[in-house]
Structures are given as structure tokens and as C-alpha cells.
Protein backbone atom coordinates (compact mmCIF):
# COMPACT_ATOMS: atom_id res chain seq x y z
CA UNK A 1 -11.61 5.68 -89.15
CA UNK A 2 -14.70 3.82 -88.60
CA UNK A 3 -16.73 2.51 -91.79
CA UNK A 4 -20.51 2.54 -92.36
CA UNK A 5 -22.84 1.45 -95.31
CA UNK A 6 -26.03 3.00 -95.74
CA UNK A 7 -28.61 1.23 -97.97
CA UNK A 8 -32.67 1.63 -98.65
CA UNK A 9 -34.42 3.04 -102.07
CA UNK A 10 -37.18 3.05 -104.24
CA UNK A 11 -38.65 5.79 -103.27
CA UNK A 12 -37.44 8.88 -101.37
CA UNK A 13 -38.89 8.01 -98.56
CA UNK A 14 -36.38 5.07 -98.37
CA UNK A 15 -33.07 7.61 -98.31
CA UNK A 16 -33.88 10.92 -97.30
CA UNK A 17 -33.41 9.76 -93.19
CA UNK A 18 -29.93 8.23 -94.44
CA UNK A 19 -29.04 12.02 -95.97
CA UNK A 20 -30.23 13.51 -92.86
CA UNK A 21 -27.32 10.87 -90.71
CA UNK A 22 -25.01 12.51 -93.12
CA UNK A 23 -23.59 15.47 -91.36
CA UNK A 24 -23.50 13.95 -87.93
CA UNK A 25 -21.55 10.67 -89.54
CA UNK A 26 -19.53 13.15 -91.37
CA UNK A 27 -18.47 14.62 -87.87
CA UNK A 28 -18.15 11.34 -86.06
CA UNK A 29 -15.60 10.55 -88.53
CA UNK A 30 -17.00 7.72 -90.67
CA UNK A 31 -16.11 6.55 -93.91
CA UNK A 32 -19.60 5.59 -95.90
CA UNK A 33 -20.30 4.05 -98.73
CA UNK A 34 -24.03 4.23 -100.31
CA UNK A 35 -25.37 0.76 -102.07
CA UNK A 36 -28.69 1.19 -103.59
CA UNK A 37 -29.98 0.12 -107.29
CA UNK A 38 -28.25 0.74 -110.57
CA UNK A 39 -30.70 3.74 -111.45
CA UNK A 40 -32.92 4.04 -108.54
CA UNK A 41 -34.03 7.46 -107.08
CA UNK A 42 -31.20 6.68 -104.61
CA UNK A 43 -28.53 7.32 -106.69
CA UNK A 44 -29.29 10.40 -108.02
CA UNK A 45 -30.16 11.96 -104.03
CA UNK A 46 -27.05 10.03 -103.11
CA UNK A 47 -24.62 11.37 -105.46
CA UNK A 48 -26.16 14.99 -105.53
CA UNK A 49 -24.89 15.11 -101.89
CA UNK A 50 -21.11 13.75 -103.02
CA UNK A 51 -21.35 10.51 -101.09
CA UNK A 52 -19.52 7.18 -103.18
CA UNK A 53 -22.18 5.38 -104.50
CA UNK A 54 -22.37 1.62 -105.38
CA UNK A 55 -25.08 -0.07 -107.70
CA UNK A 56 -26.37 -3.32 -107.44
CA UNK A 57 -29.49 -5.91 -109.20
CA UNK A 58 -32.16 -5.60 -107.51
CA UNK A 59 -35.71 -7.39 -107.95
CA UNK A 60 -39.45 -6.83 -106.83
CA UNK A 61 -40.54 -8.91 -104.30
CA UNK A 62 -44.20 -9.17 -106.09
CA UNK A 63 -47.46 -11.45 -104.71
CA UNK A 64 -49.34 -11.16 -107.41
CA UNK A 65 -48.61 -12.82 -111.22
CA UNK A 66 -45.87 -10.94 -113.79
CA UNK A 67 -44.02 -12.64 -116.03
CA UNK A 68 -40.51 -11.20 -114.20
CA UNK A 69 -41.47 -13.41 -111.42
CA UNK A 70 -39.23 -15.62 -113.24
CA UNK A 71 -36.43 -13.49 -113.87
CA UNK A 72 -36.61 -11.26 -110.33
CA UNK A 73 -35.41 -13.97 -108.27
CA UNK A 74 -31.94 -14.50 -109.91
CA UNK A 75 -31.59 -10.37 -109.70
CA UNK A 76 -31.90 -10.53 -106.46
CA UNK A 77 -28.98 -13.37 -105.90
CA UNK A 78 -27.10 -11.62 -108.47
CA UNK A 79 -27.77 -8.24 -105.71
CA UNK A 80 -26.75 -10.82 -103.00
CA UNK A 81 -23.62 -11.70 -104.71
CA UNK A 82 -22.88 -8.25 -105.39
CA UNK A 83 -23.22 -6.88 -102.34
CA UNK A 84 -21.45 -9.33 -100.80
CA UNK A 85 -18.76 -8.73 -102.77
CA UNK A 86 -18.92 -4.65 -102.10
CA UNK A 87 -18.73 -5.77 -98.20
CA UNK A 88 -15.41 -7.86 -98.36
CA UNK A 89 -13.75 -5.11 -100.25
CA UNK A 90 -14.95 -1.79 -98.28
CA UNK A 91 -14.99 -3.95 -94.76
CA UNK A 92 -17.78 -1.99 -92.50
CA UNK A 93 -18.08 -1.46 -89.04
CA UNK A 94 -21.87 -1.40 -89.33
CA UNK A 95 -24.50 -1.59 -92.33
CA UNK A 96 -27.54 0.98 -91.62
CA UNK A 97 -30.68 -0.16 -93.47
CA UNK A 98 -33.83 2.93 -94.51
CA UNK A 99 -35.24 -0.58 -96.36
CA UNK A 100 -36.71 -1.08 -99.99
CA UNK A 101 -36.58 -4.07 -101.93
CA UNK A 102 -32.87 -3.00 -102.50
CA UNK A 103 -31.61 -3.59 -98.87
CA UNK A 104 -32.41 -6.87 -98.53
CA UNK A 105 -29.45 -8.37 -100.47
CA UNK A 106 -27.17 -5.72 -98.84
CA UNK A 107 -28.49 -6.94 -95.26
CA UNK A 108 -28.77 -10.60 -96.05
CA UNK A 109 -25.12 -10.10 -97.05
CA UNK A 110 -23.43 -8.25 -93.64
CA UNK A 111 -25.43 -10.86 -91.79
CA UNK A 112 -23.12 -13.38 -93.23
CA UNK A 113 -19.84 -11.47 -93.03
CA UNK A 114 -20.67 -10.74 -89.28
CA UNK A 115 -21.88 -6.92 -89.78
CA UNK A 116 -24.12 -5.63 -87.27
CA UNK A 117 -27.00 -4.01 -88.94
CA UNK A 118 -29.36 -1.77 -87.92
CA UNK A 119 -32.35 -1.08 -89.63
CA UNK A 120 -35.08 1.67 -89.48
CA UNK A 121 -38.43 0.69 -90.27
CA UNK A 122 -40.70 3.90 -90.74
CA UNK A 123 -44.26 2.86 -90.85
CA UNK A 124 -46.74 1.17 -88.28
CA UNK A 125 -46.69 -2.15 -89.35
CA UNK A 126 -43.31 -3.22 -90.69
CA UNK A 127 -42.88 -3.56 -94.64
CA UNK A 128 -42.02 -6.64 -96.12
CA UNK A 129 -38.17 -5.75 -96.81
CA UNK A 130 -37.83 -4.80 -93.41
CA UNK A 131 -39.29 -8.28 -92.52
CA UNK A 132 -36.97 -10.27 -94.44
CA UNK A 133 -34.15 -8.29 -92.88
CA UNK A 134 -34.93 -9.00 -89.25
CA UNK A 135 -33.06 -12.03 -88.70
CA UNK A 136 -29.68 -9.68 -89.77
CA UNK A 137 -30.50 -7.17 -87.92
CA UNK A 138 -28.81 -6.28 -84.41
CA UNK A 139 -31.24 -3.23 -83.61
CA UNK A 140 -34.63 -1.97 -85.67
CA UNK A 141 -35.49 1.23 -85.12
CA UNK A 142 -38.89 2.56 -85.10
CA UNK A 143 -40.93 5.48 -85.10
CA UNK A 144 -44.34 4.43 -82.85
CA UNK A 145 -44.47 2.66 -79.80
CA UNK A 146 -47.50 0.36 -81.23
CA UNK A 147 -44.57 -0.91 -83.85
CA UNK A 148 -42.63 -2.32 -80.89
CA UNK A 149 -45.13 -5.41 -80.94
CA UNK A 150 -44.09 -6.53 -83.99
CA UNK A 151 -40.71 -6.40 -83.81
CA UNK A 152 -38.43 -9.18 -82.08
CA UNK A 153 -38.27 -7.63 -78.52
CA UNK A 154 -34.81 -7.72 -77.87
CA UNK A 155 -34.20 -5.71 -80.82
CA UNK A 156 -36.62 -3.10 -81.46
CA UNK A 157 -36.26 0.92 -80.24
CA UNK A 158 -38.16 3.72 -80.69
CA UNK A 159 -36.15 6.38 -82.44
CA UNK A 160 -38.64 8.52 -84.38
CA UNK A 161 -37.18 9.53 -88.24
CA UNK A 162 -34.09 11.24 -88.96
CA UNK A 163 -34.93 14.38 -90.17
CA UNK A 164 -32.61 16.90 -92.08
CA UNK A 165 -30.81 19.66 -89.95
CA UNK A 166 -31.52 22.19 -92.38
CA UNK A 167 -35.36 22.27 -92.30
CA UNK A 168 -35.19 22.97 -88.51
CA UNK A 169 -32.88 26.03 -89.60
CA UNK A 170 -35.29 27.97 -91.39
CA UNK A 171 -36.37 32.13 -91.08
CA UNK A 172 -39.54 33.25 -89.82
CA UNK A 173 -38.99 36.62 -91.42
CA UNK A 174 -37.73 34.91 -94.55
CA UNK A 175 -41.01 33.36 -94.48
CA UNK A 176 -42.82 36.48 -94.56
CA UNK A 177 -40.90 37.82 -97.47
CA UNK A 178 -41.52 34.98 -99.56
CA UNK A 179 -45.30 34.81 -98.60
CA UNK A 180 -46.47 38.81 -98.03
CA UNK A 181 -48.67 37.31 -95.37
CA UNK A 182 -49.66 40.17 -92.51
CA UNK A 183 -47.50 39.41 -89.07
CA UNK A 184 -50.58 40.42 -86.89
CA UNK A 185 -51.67 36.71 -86.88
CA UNK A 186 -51.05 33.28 -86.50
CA UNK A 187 -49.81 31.25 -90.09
CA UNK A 188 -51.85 28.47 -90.82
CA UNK A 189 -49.46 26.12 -92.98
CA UNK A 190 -51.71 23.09 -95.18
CA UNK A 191 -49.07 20.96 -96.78
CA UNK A 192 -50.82 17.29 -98.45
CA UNK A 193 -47.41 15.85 -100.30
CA UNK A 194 -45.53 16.46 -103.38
CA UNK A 195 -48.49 15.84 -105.39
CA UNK A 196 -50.97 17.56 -103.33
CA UNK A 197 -54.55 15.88 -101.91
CA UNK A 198 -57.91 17.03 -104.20
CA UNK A 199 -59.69 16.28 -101.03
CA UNK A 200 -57.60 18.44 -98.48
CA UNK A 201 -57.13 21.31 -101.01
CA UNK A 202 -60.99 21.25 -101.94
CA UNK A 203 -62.24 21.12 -97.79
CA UNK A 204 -59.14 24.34 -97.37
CA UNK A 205 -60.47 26.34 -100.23
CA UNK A 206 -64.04 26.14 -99.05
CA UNK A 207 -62.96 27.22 -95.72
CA UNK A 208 -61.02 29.83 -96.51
CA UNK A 209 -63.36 32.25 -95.68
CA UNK A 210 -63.91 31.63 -91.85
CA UNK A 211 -60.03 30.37 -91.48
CA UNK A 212 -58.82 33.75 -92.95
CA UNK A 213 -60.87 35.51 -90.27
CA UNK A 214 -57.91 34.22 -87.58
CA UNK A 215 -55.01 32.76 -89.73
CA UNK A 216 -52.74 33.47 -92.97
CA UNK A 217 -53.13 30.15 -95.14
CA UNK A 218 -49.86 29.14 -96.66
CA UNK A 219 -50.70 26.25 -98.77
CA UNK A 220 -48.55 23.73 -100.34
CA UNK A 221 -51.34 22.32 -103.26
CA UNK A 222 -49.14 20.07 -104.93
CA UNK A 223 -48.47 20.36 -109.01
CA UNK A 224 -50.91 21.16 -111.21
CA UNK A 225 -53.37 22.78 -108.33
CA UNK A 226 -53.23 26.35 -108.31
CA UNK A 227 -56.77 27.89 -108.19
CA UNK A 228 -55.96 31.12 -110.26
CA UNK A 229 -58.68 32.40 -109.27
CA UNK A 230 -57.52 32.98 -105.44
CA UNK A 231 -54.12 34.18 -106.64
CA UNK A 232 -55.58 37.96 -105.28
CA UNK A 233 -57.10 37.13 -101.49
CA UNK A 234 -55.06 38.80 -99.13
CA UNK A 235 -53.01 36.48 -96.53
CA UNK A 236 -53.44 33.02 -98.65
CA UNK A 237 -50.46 32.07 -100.63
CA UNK A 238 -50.32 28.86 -102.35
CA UNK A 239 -47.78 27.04 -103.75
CA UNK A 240 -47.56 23.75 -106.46
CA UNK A 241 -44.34 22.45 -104.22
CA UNK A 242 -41.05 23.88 -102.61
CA UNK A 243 -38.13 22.81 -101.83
CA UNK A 244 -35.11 25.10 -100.74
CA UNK A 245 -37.66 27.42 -98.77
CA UNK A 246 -39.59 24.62 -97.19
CA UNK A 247 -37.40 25.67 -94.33
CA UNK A 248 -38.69 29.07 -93.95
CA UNK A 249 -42.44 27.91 -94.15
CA UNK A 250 -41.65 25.72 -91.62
CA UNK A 251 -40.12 28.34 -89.72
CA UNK A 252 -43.06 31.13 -90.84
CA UNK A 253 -46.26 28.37 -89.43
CA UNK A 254 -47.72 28.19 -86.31
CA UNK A 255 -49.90 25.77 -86.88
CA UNK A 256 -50.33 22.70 -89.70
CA UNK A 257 -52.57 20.52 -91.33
CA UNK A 258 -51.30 17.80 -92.94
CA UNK A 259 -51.44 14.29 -94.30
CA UNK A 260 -50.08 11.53 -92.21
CA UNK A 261 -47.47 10.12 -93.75
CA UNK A 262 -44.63 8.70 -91.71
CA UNK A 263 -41.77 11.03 -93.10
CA UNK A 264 -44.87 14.02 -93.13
CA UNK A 265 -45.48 13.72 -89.53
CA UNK A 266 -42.03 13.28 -87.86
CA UNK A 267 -41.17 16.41 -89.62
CA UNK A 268 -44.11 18.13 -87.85
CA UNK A 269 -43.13 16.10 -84.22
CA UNK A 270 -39.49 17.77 -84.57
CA UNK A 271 -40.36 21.44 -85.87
CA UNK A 272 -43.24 21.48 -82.20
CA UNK A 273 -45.82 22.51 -84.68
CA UNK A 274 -49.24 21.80 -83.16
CA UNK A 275 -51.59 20.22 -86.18
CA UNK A 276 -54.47 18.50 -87.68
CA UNK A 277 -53.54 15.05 -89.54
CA UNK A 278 -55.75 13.79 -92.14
CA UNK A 279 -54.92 10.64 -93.09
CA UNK A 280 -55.18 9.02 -96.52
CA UNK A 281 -58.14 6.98 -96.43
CA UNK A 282 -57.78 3.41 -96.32
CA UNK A 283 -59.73 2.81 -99.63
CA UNK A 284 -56.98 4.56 -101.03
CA UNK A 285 -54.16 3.15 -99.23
CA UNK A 286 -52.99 0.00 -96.94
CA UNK A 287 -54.11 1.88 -94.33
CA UNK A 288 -50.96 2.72 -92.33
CA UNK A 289 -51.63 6.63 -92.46
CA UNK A 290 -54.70 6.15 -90.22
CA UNK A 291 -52.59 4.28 -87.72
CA UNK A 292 -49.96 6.79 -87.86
CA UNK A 293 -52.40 9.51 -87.13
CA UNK A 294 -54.19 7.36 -84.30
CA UNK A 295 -50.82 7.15 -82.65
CA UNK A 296 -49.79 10.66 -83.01
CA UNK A 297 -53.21 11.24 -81.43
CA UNK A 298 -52.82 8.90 -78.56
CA UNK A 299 -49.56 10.41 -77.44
CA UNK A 300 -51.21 13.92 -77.33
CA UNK A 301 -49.06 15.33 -80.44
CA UNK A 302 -51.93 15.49 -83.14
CA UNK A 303 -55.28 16.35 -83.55
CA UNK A 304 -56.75 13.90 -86.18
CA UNK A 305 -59.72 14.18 -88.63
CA UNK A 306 -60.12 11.32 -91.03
CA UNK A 307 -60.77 11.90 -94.67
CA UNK A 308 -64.45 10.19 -94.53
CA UNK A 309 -65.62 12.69 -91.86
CA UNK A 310 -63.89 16.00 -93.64
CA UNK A 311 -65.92 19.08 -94.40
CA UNK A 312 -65.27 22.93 -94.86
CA UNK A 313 -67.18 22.56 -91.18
CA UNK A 314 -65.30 19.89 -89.80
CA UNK A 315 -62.33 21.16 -90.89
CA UNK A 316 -62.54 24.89 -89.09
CA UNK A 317 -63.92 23.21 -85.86
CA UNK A 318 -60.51 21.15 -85.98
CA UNK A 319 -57.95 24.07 -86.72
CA UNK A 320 -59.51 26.25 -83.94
CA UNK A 321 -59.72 23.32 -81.26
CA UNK A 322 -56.01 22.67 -82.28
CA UNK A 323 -55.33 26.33 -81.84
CA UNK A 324 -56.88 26.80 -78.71
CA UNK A 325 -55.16 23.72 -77.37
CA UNK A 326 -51.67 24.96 -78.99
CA UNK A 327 -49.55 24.88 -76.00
CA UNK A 328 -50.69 21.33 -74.46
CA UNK A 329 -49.90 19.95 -78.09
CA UNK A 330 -46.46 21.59 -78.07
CA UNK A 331 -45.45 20.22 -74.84
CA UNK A 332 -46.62 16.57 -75.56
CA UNK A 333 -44.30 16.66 -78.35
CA UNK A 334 -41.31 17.92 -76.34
CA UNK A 335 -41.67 15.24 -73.97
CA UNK A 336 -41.47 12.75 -77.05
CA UNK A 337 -38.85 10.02 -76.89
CA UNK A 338 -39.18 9.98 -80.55
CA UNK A 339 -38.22 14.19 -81.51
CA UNK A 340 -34.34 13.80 -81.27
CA UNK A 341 -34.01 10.71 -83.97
CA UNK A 342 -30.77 11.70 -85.32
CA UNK A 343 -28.35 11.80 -82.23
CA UNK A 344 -30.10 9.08 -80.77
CA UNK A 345 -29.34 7.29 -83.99
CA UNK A 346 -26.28 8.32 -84.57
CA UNK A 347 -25.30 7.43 -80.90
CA UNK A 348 -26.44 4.07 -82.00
CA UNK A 349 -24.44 3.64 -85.10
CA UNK A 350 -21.20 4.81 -83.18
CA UNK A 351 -21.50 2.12 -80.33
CA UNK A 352 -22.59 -0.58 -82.68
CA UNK A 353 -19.71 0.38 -84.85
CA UNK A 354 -17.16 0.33 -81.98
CA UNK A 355 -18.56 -2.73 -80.11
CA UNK A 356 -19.50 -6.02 -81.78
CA UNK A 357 -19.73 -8.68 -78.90
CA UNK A 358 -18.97 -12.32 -79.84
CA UNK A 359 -22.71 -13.15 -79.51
CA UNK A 360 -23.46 -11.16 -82.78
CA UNK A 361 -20.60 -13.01 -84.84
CA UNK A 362 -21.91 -16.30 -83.82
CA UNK A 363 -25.54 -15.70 -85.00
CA UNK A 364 -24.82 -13.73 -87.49
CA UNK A 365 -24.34 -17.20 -89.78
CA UNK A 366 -21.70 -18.25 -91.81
CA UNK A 367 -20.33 -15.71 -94.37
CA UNK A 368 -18.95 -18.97 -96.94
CA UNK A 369 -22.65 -20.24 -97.13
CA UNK A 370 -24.20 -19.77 -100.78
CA UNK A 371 -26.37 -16.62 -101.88
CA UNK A 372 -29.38 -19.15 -101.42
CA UNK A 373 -28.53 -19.99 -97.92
CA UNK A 374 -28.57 -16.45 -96.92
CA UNK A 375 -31.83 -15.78 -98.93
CA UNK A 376 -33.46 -18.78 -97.46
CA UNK A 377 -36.66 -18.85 -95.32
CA UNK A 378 -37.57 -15.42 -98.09
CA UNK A 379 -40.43 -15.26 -100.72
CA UNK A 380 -38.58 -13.68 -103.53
CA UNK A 381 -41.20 -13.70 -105.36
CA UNK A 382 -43.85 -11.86 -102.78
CA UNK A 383 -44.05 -8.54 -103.33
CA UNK A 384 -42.89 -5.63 -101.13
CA UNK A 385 -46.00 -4.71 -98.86
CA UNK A 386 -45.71 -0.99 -100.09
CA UNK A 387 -47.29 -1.99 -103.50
CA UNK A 388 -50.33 -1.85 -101.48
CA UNK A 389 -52.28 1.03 -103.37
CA UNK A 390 -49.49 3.93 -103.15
CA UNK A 391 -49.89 6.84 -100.80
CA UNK A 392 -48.81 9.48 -103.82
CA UNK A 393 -49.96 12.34 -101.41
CA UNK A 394 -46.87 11.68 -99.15
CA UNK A 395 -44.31 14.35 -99.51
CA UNK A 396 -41.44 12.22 -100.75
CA UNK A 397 -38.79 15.11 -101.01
CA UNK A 398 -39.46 16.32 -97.93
């Protein structure tokens, strides 16, 4: 039976694409072991879904002055030390890495016992844990061609995101029960995150009365966001958040408009929905939404309106262009190399598994060097690119 370690955390963003490998590793027959943070949000997604779960230290990898600068840097040898120590004992065929400040130690570490490791990088421009990781790594996956060019070339691959079976699964005519919309027209699904986006629900709401004139709104407003007062307008149905019939609203839209983050829009690349990204502004963010978008756009999937040049006007002009250019949108995205991320990844993981060459043992390094040998040539104390100002608006659950 082949073995596999799956590491990344922090934020859901960082293990929901493992859980989504999970059935089709189940199937291929592999043993697989989970190492992520003592109390991270891993653990809790992890163990929910009955997978063995291993804790480690783990430290921020910070730029900027806090007094655990001192003490980070020994949690993340301790982490090293750990999870080299999890590796000898459970022995993997191959270490899959979502990233997070927590998979650097567990990398790091099956780079010195000779583990090939793939990793999955998820954004445009790689994170800094992903960095730190590259010398380890035997393959990086990635989700947009433009990520290729920062990636060693020998190693990177454009996968797209592992997305979970079960949202592609979903009931049109469960979606209908749940929603009372009218089936004589097309659904128009707005969906800005788990915490919803003032500015997307504010430019919707004002538009609601010319979009309602061709589409059923189904909108996903994030907590605390219901407007009461438009609980009573026939075909709109809003929502603070879902999460076991996301499937069927999936399933119920025809259209989307959504926010661009990375998870967010390979979702929307896999379910064929034709949409309108709208990006989180890059005063708000690092900025890698707006490439996202940009590249969806480039490759024909997306229609993109940035956040700066969003009105109630703007807005309707882009939902009907997107509508009336439905099916060119639809089959851009079937032609994608990028919409079938978990066989192709999974096809990975079982030939990497089955087929170390010689080559990867011998620059893999030396698994008897010290935790600071394997940590070398890393700021420990730089921190994590993704505490750039956080993109709350991207659906983390989803």
C-alpha cells in the first residue's frame, strides 16, 4: 500500500484542495497521514473528515518587528525536528504540500529523507512558504500559466485547484426548492466570500431592478448582510453563507459574479459557469486577485470588472455582455488544461509515489544533516507573503 503525507494550513484555503485528493487517494489505495499545526484550522477540517492527524510547532515567518521574532525561529526547528521525526516512523512514498507557514518544516524535512514532494502553489505569484519549499520540491503545481515564470522550469505544471467532487454533484431542482426562484429564466448567482464584499453587495442591490428584469438573483451576502428590507422581491433570495447546499446553487446558476479569489474562481472554471470577476482591489489586498482575474480574462473564461470602475451601470452592462457571450465563455473553459485538477493530480501523486529515480535521492540532500542545514538559505524570521493586507472576502470554506 502506497503512503502519502499531505501538509498546508492556516487558513482553509491551505487544506480544502488536500480534502478534495481525498476520495481519489482513498481509491488509489494510499495510506495518508495529515501534519499540520497543533490547533490550526487544519486539524479540525482534517479530523472532521476521519483522516490521522499529526501536530507539529510551527512559527510565522514575519518581516516586520514582534517580539516572537525571537522565539518563532526555534518553533520552527522544533517543527523541523518533529516532522522529521513523523517521516522516519510513517515512511512516505510522496509528501503533497497545499503550503502555509506549517509546510515548510514538513517539506524541508522529506527533502532530507529523499521524499519527493510536490507542492501546489495557488496564487499568481508564489507565496513565501511555497518559496522556501522549492528547492524540496520534485513538481509545483500551479493554477495560471503566467505562474510558470516564476517557478524553476523543470518543475512547474499547470494543474488548476483541486476542487471537491461533491460541489460538482449538486440539483438544479433542489436549487429551486431551496430558493422559490421562477424556472422561466436564467439564475444569476453573486457569491463575494464567507464574509461577503460591502462593495459587490451595495453595486447588486442597486441593480436589482434592471437585473431582475432577465435573471433570478441568488445572492450569497456574507454574515451580518441581509437587507431585510428585500426579504419580499420576488426571484432574489439572499443568503448570509451556505454550506451543504452550496452544491445545489451551484447546480441552480447559470451565470456568476464573483470575487477573484484563487479557490473562488477554479470553482467557477470547473462548474462551466460563464461570469463576471471583481477582484479585490489592490488597496485592499497584495494585489493577486486582479492578476487572477486578468488571467482568467486572457484565456477567454471570465469577464472582469475591477472594483474602482464598479457601478449599478457598470455592473448590468457586464452581466448582460457575459450573458450574451454565454456559450463562447463556456467553451473556453472546457478547453482549459487547468478544469480537471484532481485526476491530473492525483495521476501525479501515483507516479511520483511509484517512481523515484536516483537523480531525486541524490539532490534531495543528506537526511543526517542538522535541522539548521535543512532550514538554511531561509529567513525565518520574514514573514509569509499572505500577511499582505488579507483578502477576508475570499470564500475560505468553499
Amino acid at each position: 500500500m502506497p503512503k502519502i503525507i499531505l501538509t498546508g494550513g492556516g487558513t482553509a484555503g491551505h487544506v480544502t484542495p488536500n480534502i478534495a485528493l481525498l476520495p481519489g487517494l482513498k481509491e488509489a489505495g494510499f495510506e495518508i497521514l495529515y501534519i499540520g499545526s497543533y490547533e490550526g484550522i487544519e486539524k479540525r477540517l482534517i479530523e472532521r473528515e476521519g483522516i490521522e492527524y499529526r501536530g507539529i510547532s510551527t512559527g510565522k515567518l514575519r518581516r516586520y518587528f514582534d517580539v516572537k521574532n525571537f522565539t518563532d525561529p526555534f518553533r520552527v526547528l522544533m517543527g523541523f525536528r518533529e516532522a522529521s521525526k513523523i517521516i522516519k516512523e510513517f515512511q512516505p512514498d510522496v509528501v503533497f504540500s497545499k503550503g502555509g507557514y506549517v509546510s515548510v518544516p514538513v517539506v524541508r524535512a522529506a527533502g532530507m529523507r529523499h521524499i519527493p514532494v510536490v507542492i501546489h502553489e495557488s496564487d499568481m505569484t508564489p507565496g513565501l512558504a511555497n518559496k522556501l519549499s522549492y528547492g524540496a520540491a520534485k513538481t509545483i503545481c500551479c493554477n495560471f500559466p503566467e505562474t510558470v515564470q516564476y517557478l524553476p522550469a523543470d518543475k512547474a505544471l499547470v494543474t488548476g485547484s483541486p476542487i471537491r467532487a461533491e460541489l460538482l454533484s449538486g440539483s438544479k431542482e433542489r436549487g429551486y426548492e431551496l430558493t422559490g426562484v421562477a424556472k422561466d429564466r436564467p439564475v444569476l448567482m453573486v457569491i463575494g466570500g464567507s464574509l461577503g464584499s460591502r462593495a459587490v453587495n451595495e453595486a447588486v442591490r442597486a441593480a436589482l431592478p434592471e437585473l431582475l428584469k432577465e435573471f433570478s438573483v441568488v445572492h450569497l451576502c456574507g454574515k451580518g448582510n441581509i437587507d431585510e428590507s428585500l426579504n419580499d422581491i420576488e426571484n432574489y433570495h439572499q443568503y448570509e453563507y451556505v454550506s451543504d447546499d452550496l452544491k445545489d446553487l451551484f447546480a441552480l446558476a447559470d451565470i456568476m459574479i464573483s470575487r477573484a479569489g484563487a479557490n473562488s474562481i477554479c470553482e467557477i472554471l470547473e462548474l462551466k459557469k460563464p461570469n463576471v470577476l471583481i477582484p479585490l482591489s489592490a488597496a485592499a489586498s497584495r494585489g493577486d486577485q486582479i492578476l487572477n482575474a486578468m488571467s482568467f480574462e486572457k484565456q477567454g473564461y471570465s469577464c472582469l470588472l475591477e472594483e474602482e470602475d464598479m457601478t449599478p451601470e457598470t455592473l448590468i452592462e457586464a452581466v448582460n455582455e457575459t450573458w450574451a457571450k454565454r456559450d463562447e465563455y463556456i467553451a473556453a473553459m472546457e478547453q482549459s488544461p487547468a478544469g480537471n485538477a484532481v485526476s491530473t493530480i492525483l495521476d501525479l501523486l501515483i507516479r511520483t509515489a511509484a517512481g523515484e529515480t536516483e537523480e531525486d535521492a541524490e539532490t534531495a540532500g543528506d537526511p543526517d544533516d542538522t535541522a539548521e542545514e535543512a532550514l538554511e538559505g531561509t529567513d525565518v524570521a520574514a514573514e509569509e507573503e499572505a500577511e499582505a493586507p488579507a483578502d477576508n472576502e475570499e470564500d475560505a470554506e468553499s
